[in-house]
PDB file of N, CA and C in Angstrom:
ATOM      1  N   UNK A   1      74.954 234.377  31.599  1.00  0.00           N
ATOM      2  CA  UNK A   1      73.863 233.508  31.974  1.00  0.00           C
ATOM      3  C   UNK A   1      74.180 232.718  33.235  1.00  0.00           C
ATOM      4  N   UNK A   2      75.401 232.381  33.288  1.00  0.00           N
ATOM      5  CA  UNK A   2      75.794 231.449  34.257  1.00  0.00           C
ATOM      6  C   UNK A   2      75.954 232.282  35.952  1.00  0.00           C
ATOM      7  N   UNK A   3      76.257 233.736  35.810  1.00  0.00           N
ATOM      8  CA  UNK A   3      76.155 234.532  36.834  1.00  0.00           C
ATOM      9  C   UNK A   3      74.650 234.491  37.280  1.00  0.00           C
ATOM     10  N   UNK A   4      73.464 235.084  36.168  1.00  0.00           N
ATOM     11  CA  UNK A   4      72.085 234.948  37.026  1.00  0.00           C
ATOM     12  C   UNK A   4      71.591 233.321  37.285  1.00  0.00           C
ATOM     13  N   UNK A   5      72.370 232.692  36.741  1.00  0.00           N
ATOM     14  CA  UNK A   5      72.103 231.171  37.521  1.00  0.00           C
ATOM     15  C   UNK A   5      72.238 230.813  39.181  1.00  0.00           C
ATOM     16  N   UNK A   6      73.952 231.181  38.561  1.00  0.00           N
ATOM     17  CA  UNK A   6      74.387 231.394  40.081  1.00  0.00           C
ATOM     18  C   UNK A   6      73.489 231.756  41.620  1.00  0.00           C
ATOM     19  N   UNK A   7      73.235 233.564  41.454  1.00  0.00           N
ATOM     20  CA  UNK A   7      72.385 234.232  42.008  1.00  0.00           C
ATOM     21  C   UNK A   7      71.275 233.481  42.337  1.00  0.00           C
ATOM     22  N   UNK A   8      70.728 232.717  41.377  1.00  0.00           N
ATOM     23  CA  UNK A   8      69.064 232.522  41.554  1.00  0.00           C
ATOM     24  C   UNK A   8      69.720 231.330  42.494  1.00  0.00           C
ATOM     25  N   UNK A   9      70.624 230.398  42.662  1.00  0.00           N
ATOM     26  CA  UNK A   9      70.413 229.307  43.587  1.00  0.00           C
ATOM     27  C   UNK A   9      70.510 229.967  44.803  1.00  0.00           C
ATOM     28  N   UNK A  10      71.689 230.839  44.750  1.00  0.00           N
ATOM     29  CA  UNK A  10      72.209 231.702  46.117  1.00  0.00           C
ATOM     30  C   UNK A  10      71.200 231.967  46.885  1.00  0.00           C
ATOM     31  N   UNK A  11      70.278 233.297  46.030  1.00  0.00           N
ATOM     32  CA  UNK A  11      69.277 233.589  46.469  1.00  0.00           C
ATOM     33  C   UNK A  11      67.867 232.365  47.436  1.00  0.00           C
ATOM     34  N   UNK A  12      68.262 231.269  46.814  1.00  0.00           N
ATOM     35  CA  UNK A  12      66.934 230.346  47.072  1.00  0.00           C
ATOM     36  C   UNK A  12      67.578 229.157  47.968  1.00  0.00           C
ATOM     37  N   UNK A  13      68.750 229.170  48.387  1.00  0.00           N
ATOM     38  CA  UNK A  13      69.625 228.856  49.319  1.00  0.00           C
ATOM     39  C   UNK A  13      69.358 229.330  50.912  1.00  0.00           C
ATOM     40  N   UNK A  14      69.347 230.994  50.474  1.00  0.00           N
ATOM     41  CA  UNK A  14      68.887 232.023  51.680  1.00  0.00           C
ATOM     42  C   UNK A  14      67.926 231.800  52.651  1.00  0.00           C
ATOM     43  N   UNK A  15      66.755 231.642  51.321  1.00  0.00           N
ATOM     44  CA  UNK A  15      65.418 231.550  51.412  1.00  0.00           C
ATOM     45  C   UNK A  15      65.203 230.219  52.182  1.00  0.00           C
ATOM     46  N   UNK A  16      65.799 228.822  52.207  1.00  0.00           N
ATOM     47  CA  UNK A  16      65.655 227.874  52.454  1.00  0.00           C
ATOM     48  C   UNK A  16      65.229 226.705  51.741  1.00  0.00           C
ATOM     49  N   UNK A  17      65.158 227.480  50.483  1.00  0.00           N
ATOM     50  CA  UNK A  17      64.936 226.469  49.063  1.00  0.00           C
ATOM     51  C   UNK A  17      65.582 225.467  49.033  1.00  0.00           C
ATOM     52  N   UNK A  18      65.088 223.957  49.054  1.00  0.00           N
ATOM     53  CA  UNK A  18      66.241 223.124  49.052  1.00  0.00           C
ATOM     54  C   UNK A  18      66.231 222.702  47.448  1.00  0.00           C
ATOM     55  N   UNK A  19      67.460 222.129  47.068  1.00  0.00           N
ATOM     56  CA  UNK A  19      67.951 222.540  45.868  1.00  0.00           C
ATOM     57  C   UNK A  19      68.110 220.827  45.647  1.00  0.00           C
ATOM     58  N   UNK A  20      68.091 219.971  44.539  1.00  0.00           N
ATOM     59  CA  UNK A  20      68.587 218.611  43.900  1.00  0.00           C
ATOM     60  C   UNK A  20      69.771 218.664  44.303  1.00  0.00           C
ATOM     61  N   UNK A  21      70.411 217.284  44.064  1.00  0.00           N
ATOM     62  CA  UNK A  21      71.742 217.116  43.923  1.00  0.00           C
ATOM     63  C   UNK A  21      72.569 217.765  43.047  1.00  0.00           C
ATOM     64  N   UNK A  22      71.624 217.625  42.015  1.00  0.00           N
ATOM     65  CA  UNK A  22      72.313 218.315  40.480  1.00  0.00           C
ATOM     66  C   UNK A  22      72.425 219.585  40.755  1.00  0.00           C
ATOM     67  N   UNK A  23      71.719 220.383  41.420  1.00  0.00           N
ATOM     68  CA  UNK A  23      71.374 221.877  41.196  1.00  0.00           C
ATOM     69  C   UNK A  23      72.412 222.199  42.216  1.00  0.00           C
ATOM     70  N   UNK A  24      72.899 221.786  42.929  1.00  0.00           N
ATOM     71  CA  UNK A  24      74.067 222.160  44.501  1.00  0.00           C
ATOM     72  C   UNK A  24      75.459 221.782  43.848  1.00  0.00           C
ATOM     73  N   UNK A  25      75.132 220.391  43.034  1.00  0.00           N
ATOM     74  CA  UNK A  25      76.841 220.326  42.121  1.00  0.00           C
ATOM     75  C   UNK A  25      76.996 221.572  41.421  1.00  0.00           C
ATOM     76  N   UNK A  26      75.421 221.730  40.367  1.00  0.00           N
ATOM     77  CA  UNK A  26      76.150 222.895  39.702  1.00  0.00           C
ATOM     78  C   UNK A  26      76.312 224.655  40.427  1.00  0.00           C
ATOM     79  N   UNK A  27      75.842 224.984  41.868  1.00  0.00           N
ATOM     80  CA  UNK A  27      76.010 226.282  42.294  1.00  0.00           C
ATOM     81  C   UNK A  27      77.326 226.251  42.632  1.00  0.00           C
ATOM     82  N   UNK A  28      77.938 224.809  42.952  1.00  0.00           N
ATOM     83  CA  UNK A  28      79.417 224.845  43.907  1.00  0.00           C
ATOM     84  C   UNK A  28      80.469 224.949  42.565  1.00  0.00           C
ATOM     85  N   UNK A  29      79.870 224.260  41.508  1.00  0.00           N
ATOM     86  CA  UNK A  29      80.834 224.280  40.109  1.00  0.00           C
ATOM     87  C   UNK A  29      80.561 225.386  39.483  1.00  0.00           C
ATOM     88  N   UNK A  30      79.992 226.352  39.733  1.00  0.00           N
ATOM     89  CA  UNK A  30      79.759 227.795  39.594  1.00  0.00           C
ATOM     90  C   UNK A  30      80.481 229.111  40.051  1.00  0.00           C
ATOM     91  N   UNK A  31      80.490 228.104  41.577  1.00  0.00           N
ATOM     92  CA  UNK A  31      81.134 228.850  42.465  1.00  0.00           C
ATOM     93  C   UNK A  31      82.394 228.771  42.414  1.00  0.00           C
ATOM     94  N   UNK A  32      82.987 228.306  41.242  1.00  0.00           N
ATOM     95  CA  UNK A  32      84.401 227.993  41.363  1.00  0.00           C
ATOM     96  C   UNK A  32      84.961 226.945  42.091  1.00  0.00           C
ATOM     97  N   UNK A  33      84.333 226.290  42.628  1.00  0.00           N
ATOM     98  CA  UNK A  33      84.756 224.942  43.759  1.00  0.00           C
ATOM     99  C   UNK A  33      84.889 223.147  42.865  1.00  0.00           C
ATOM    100  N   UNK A  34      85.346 223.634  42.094  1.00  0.00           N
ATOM    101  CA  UNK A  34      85.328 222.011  41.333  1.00  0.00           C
ATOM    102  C   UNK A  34      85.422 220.578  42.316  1.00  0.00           C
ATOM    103  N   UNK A  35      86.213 220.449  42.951  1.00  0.00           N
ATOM    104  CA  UNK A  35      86.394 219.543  44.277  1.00  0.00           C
ATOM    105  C   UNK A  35      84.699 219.787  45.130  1.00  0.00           C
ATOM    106  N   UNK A  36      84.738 220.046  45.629  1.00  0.00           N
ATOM    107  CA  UNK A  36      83.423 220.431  46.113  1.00  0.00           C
ATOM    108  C   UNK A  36      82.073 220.429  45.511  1.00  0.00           C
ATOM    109  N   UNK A  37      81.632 220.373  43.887  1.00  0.00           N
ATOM    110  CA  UNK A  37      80.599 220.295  43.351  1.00  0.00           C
ATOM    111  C   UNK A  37      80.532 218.437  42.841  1.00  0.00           C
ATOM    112  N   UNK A  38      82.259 218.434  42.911  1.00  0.00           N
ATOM    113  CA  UNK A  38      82.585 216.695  42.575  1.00  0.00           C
ATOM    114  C   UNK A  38      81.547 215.756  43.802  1.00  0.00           C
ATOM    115  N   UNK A  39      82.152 215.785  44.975  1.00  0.00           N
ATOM    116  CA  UNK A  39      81.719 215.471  46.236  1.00  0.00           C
ATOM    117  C   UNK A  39      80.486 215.510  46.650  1.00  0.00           C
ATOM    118  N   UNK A  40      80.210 217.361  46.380  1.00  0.00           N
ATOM    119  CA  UNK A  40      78.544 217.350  46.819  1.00  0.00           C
ATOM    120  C   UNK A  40      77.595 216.365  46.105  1.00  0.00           C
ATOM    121  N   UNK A  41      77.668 216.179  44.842  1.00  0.00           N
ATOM    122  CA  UNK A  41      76.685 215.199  43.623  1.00  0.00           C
ATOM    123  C   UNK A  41      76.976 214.083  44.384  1.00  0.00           C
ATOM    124  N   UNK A  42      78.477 212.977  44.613  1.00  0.00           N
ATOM    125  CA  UNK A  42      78.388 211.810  45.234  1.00  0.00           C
ATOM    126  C   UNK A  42      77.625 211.523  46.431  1.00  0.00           C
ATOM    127  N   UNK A  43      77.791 212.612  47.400  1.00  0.00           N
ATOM    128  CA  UNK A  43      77.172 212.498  48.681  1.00  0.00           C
ATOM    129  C   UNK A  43      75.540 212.781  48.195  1.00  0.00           C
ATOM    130  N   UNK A  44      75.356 213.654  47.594  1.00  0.00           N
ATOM    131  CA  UNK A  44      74.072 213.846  47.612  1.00  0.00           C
ATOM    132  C   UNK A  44      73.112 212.906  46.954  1.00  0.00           C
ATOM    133  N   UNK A  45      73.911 212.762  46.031  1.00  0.00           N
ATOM    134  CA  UNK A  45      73.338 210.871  45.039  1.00  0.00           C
ATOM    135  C   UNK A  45      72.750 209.969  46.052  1.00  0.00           C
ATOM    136  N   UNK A  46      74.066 209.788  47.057  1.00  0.00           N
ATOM    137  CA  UNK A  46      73.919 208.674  48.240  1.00  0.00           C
ATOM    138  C   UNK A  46      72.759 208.856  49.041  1.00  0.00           C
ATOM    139  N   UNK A  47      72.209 210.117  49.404  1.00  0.00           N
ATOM    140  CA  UNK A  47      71.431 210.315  50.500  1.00  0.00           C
ATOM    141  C   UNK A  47      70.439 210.801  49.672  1.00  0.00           C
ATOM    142  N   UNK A  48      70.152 210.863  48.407  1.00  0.00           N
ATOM    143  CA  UNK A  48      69.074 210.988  48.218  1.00  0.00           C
ATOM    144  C   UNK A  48      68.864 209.670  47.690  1.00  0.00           C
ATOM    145  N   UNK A  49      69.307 208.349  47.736  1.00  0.00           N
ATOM    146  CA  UNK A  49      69.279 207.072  47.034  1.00  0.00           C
ATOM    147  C   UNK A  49      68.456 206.149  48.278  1.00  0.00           C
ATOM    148  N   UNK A  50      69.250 207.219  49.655  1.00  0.00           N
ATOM    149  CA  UNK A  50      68.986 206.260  50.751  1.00  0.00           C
ATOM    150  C   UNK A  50      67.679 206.526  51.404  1.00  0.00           C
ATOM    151  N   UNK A  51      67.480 207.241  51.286  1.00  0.00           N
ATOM    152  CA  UNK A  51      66.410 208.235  51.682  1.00  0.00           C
ATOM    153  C   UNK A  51      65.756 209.752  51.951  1.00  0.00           C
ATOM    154  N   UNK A  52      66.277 210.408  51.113  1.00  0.00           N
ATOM    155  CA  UNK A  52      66.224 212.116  50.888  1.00  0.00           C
ATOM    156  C   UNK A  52      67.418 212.865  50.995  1.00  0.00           C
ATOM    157  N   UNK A  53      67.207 213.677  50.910  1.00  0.00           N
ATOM    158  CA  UNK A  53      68.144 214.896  51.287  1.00  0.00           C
ATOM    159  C   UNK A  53      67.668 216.252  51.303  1.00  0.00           C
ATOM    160  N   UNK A  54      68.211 216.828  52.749  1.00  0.00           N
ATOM    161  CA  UNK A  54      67.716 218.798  52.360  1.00  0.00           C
ATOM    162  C   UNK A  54      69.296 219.164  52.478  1.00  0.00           C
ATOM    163  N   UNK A  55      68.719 220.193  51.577  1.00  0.00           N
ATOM    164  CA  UNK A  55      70.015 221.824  51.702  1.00  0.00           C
ATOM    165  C   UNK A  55      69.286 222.631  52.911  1.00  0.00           C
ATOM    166  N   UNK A  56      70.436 222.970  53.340  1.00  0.00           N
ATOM    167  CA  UNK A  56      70.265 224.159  54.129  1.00  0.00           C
ATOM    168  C   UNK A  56      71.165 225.013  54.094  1.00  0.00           C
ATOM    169  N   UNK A  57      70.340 225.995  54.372  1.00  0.00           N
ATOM    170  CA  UNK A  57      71.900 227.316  54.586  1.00  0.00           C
ATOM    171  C   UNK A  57      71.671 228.129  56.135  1.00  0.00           C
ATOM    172  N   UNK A  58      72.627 228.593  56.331  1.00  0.00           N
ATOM    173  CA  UNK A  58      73.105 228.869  57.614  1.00  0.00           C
ATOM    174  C   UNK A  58      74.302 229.923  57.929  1.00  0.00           C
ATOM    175  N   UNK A  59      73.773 231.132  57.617  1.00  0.00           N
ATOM    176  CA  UNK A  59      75.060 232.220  57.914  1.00  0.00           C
ATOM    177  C   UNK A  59      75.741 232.009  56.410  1.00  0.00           C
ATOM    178  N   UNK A  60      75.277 231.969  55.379  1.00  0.00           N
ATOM    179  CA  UNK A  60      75.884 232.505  54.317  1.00  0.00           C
ATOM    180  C   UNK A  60      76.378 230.214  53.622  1.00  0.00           C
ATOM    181  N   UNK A  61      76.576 229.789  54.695  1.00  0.00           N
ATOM    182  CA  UNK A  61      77.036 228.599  54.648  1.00  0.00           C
ATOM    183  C   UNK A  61      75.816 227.515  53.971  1.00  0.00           C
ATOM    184  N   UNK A  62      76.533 226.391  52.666  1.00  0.00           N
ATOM    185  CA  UNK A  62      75.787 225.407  52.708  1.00  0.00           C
ATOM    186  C   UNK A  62      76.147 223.958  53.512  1.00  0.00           C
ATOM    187  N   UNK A  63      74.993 223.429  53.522  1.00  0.00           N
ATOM    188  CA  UNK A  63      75.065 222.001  53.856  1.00  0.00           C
ATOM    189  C   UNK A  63      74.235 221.023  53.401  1.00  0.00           C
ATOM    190  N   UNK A  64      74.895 219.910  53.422  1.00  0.00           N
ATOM    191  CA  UNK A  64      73.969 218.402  52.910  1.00  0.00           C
ATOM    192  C   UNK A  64      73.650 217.924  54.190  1.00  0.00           C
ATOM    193  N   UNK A  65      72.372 217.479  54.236  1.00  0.00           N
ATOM    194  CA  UNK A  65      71.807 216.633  55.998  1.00  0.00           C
ATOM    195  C   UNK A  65      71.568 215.792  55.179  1.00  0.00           C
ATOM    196  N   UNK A  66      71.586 214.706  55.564  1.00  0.00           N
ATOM    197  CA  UNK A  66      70.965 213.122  55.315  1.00  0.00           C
ATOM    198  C   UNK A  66      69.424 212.982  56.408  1.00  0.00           C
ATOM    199  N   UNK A  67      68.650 212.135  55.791  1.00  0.00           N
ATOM    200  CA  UNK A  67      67.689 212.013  56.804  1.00  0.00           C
ATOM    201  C   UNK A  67      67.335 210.523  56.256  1.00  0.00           C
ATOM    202  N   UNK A  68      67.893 209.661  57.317  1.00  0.00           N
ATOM    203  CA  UNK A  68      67.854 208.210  57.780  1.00  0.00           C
ATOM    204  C   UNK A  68      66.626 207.695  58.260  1.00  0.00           C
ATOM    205  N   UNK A  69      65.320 207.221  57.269  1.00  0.00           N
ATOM    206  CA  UNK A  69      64.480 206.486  58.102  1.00  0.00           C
ATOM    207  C   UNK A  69      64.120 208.117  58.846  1.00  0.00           C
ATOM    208  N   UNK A  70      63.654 207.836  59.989  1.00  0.00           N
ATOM    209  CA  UNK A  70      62.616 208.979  60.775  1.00  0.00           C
ATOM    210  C   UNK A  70      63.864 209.683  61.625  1.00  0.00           C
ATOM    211  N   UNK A  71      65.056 209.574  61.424  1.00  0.00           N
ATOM    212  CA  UNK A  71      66.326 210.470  62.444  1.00  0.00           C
ATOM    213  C   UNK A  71      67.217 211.183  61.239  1.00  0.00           C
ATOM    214  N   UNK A  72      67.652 212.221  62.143  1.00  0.00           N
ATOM    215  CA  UNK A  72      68.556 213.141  61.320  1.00  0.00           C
ATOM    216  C   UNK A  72      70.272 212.646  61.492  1.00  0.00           C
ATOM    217  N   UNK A  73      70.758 212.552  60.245  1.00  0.00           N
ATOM    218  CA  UNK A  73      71.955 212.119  60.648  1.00  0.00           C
ATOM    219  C   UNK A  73      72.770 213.175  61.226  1.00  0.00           C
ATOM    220  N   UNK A  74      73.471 213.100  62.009  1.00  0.00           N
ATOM    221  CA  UNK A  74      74.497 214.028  62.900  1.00  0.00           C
ATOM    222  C   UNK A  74      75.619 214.985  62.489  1.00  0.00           C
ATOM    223  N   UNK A  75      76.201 213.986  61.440  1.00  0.00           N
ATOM    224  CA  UNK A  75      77.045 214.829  60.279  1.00  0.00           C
ATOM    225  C   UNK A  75      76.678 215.745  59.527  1.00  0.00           C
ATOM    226  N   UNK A  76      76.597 216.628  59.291  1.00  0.00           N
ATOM    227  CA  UNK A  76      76.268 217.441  58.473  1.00  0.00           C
ATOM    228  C   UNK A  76      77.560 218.111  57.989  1.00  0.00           C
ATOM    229  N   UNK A  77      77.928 217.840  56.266  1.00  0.00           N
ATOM    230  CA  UNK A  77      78.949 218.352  55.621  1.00  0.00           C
ATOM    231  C   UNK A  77      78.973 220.064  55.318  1.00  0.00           C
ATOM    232  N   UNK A  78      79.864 220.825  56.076  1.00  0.00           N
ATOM    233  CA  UNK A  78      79.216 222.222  55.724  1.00  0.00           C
ATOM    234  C   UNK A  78      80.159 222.854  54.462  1.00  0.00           C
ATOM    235  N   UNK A  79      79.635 223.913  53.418  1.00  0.00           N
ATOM    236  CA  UNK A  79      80.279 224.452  52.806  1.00  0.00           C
ATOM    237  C   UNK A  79      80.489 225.637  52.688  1.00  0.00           C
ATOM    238  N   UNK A  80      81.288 226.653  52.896  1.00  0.00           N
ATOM    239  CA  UNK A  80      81.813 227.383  53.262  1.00  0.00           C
ATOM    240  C   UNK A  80      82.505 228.537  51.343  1.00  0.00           C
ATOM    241  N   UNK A  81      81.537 229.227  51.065  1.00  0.00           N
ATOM    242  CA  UNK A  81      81.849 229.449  49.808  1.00  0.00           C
ATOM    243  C   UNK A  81      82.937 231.092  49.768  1.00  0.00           C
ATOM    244  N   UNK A  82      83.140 231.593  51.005  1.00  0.00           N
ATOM    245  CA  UNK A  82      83.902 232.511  50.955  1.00  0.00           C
ATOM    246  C   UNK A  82      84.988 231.822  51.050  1.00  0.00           C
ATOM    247  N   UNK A  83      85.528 230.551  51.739  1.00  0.00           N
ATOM    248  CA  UNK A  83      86.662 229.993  51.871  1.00  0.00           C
ATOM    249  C   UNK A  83      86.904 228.668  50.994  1.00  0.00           C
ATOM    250  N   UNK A  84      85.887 228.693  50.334  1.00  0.00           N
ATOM    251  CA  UNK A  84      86.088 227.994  49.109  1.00  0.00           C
ATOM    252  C   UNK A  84      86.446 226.532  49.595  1.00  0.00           C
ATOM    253  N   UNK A  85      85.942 226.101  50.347  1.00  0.00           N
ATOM    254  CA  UNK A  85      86.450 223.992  50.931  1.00  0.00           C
ATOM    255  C   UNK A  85      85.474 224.040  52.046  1.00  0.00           C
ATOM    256  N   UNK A  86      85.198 222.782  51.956  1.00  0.00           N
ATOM    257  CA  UNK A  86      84.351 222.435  53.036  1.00  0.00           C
ATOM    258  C   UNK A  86      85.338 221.784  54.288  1.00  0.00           C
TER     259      UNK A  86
END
């Protein structure tokens, strides 16, 4: 069950589906990345507390953007699931 879970975020990752906080902790704690599903939920808590958050993906890669008021924050944390760490 936890494999077609997996898939279905992957898949909707691709697509540009942006995903909850919860739903990105659990693809990265899926993905085998325990450190990384820890982190993603804190950060993503934060920026969706502060004012939203999108997923994006990018060449196979995820990321958390913050969006501050009407500007994009600059940082963007990327994750990298063939190399397993951001």
């Amino acid at each position: 069950m936890w494999r077609e879970s997996l898939k279905e975020a992957e898949r909707n990752l691709l697509q540009g589906v942006a995903l909850t906080p919860r739903e990105l902790s659990d693809f990265l704690l899926l993905a085998g990345d325990e450190r990384a599903a820890f982190f993603a939920m804190i950060e993503s808590a934060y920026l969706e507390f502060d004012s939203g958050f999108v997923v994006v993906s990018r060449a196979g890669r995820l990321a958390l953007r913050g969006v501050f008021g009407s500007r994009w924050n600059d940082t963007d944390r990327w994750y990298d699931p063939e190399q397993g760490k951001s």
